[in-house]
N, C-alpha and C. Protein backbone atom coordinates (compact mmCIF):
# COMPACT_ATOMS: atom_id res chain seq x y z
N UNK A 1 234.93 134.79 19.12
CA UNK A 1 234.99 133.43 18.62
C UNK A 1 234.63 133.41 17.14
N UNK A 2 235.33 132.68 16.41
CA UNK A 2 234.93 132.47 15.00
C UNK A 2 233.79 131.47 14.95
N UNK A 3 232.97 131.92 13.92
CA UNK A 3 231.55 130.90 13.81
C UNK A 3 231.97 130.07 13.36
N UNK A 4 231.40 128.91 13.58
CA UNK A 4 231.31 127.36 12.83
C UNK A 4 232.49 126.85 12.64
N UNK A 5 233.26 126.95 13.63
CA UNK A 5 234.08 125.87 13.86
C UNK A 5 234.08 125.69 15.37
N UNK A 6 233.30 126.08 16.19
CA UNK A 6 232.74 125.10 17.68
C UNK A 6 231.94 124.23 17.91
N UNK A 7 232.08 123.44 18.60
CA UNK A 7 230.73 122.54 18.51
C UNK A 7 229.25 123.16 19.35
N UNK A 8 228.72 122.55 19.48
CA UNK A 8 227.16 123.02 19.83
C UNK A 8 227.56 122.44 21.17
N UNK A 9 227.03 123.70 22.21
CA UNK A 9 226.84 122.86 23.77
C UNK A 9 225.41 123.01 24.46
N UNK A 10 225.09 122.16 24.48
CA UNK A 10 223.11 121.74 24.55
C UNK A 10 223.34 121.15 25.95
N UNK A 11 222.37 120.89 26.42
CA UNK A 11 222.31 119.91 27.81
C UNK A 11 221.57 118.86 27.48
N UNK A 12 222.07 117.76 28.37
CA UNK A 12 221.80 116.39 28.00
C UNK A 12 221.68 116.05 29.58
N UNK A 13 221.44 115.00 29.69
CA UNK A 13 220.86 114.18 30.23
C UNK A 13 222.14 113.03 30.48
N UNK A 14 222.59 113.27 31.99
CA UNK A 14 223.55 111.68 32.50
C UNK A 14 222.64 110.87 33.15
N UNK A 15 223.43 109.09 33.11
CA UNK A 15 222.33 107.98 33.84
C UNK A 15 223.59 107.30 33.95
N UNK A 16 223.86 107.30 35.30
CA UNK A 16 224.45 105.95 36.13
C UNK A 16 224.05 104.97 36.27
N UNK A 17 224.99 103.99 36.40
CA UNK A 17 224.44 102.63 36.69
C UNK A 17 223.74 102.23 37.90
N UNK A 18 223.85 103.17 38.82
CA UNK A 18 223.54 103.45 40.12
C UNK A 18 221.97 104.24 40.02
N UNK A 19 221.60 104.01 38.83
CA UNK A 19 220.33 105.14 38.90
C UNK A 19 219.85 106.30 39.06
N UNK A 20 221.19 106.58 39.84
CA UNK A 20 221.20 108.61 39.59
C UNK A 20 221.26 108.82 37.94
N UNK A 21 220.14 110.20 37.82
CA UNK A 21 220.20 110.80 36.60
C UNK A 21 220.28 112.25 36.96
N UNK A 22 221.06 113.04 36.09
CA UNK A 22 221.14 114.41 36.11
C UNK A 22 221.58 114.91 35.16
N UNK A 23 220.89 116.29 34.67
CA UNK A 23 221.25 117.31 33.34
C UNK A 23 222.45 117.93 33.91
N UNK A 24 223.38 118.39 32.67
CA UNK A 24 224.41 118.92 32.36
C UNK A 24 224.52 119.58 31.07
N UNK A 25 225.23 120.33 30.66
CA UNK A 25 225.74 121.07 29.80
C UNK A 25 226.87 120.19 29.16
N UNK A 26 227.10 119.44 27.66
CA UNK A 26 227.86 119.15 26.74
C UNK A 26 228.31 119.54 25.80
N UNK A 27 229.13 119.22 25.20
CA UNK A 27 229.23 119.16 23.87
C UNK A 27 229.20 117.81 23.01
N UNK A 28 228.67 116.77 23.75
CA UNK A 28 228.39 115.82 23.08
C UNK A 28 227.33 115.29 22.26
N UNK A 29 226.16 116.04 22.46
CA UNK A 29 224.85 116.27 22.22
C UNK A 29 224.24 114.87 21.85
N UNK A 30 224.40 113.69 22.94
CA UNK A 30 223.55 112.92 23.23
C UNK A 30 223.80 112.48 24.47
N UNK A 31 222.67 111.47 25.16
CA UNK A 31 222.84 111.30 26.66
C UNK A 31 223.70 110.71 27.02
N UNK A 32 224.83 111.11 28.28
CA UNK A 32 226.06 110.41 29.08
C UNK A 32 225.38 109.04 29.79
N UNK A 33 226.06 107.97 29.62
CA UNK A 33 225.91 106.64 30.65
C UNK A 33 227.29 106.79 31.59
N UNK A 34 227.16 106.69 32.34
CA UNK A 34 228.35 106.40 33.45
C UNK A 34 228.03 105.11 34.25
N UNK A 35 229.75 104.49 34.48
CA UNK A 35 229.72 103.43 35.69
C UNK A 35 229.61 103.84 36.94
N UNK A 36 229.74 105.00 37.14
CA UNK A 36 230.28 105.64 38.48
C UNK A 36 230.32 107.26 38.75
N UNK A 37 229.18 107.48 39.76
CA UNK A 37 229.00 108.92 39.79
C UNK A 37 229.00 109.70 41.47
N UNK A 38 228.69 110.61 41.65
CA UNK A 38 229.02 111.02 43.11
C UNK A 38 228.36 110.47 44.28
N UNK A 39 227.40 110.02 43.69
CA UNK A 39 226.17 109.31 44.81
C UNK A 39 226.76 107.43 44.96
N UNK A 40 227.21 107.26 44.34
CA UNK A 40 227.71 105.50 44.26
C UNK A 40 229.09 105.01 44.33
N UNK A 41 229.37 106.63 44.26
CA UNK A 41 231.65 105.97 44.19
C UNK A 41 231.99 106.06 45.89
N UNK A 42 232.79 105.00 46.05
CA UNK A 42 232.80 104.89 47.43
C UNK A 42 233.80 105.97 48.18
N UNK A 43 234.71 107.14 47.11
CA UNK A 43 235.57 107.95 48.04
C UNK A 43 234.07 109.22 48.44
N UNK A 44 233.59 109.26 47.58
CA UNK A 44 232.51 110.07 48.27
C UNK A 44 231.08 109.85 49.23
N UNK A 45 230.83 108.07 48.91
CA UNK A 45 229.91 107.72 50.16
C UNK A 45 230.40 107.23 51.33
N UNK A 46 231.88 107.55 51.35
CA UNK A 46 232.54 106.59 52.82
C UNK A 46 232.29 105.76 52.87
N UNK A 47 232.40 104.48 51.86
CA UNK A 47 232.19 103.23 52.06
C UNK A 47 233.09 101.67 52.25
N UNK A 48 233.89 103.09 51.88
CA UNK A 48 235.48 102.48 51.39
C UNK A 48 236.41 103.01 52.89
N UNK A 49 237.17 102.52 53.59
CA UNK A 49 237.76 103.39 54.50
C UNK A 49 239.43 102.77 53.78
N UNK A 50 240.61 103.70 54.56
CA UNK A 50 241.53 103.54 54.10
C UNK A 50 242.01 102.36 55.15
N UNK A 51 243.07 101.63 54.95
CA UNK A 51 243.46 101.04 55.75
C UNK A 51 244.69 100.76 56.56
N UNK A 52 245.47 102.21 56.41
CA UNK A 52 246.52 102.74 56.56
C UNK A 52 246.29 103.62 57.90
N UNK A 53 247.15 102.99 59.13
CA UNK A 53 246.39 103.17 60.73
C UNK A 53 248.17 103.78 60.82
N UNK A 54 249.11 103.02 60.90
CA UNK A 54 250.77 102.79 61.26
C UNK A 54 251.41 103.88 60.11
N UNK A 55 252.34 104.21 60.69
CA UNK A 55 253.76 104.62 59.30
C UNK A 55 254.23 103.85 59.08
N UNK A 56 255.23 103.75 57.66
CA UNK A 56 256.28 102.71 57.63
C UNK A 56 257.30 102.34 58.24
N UNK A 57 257.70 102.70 59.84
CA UNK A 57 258.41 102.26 60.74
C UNK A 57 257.55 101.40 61.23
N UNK A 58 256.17 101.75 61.57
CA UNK A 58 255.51 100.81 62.55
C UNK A 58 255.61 99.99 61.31
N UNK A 59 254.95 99.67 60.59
CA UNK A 59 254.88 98.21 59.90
C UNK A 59 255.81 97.38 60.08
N UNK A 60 256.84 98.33 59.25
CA UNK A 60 258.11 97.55 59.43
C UNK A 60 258.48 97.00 60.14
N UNK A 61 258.42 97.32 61.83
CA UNK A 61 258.53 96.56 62.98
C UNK A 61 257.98 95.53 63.88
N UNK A 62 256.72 95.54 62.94
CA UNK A 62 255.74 94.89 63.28
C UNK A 62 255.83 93.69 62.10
N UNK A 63 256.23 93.98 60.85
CA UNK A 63 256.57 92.75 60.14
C UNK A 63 258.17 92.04 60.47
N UNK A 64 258.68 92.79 61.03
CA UNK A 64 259.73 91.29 61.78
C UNK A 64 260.25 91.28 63.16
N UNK A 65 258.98 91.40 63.53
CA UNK A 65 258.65 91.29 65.19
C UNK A 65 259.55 92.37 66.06
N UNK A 66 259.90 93.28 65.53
CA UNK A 66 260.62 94.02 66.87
C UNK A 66 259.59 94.65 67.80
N UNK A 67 260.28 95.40 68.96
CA UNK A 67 259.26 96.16 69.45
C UNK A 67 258.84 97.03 69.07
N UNK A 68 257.64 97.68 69.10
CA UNK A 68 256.53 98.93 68.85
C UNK A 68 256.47 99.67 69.62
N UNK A 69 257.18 100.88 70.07
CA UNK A 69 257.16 101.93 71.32
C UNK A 69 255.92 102.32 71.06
C-alpha cells in the first residue's frame, strides 16, 4: 500500500435509536448514530411476519370468487 493516501481505520463507537451500542472498526473516525440495527429491525426480531399464505392463482381466484381446490 502506498502511505498517505488511506484513510485512518480506528474503532468507534455505534448508538441506535433503539439503545443498542457497539464498537466497530471505521474509517470514519467519529461515532455512528443509526435508525435501525440488528436488535430493533423487525426482519431480524420476527416482528414483522410476511403476509403472503396463497400463490397468485389462489388469490386470483379468490378475488373473483371462483372455486379454490
Amino acid at each position: 500500500m502506498k502511505s498517505g493516501i488511506h484513510p485512518e481505520y480506528t474503532e468507534v463507537e455505534v448508538h441506535c435509536s433503539c439503545g443498542n451500542r457497539f464498537t466497530t472498526k471505521s474509517t470514519k473516525g467519529s461515532d455512528i448514530r443509526l435508525d435501525v440495527c440488528s436488535q430493533c429491525h423487525p426482519y431480524y426480531t420476527g416482528a414483522k411476519k410476511s403476509g403472503v399464505k396463497d400463490g397468485r392463482a389462489e388469490l386470483f381466484k379468490k378475488k373473483y370468487g371462483m372455486e379454490v381446490e
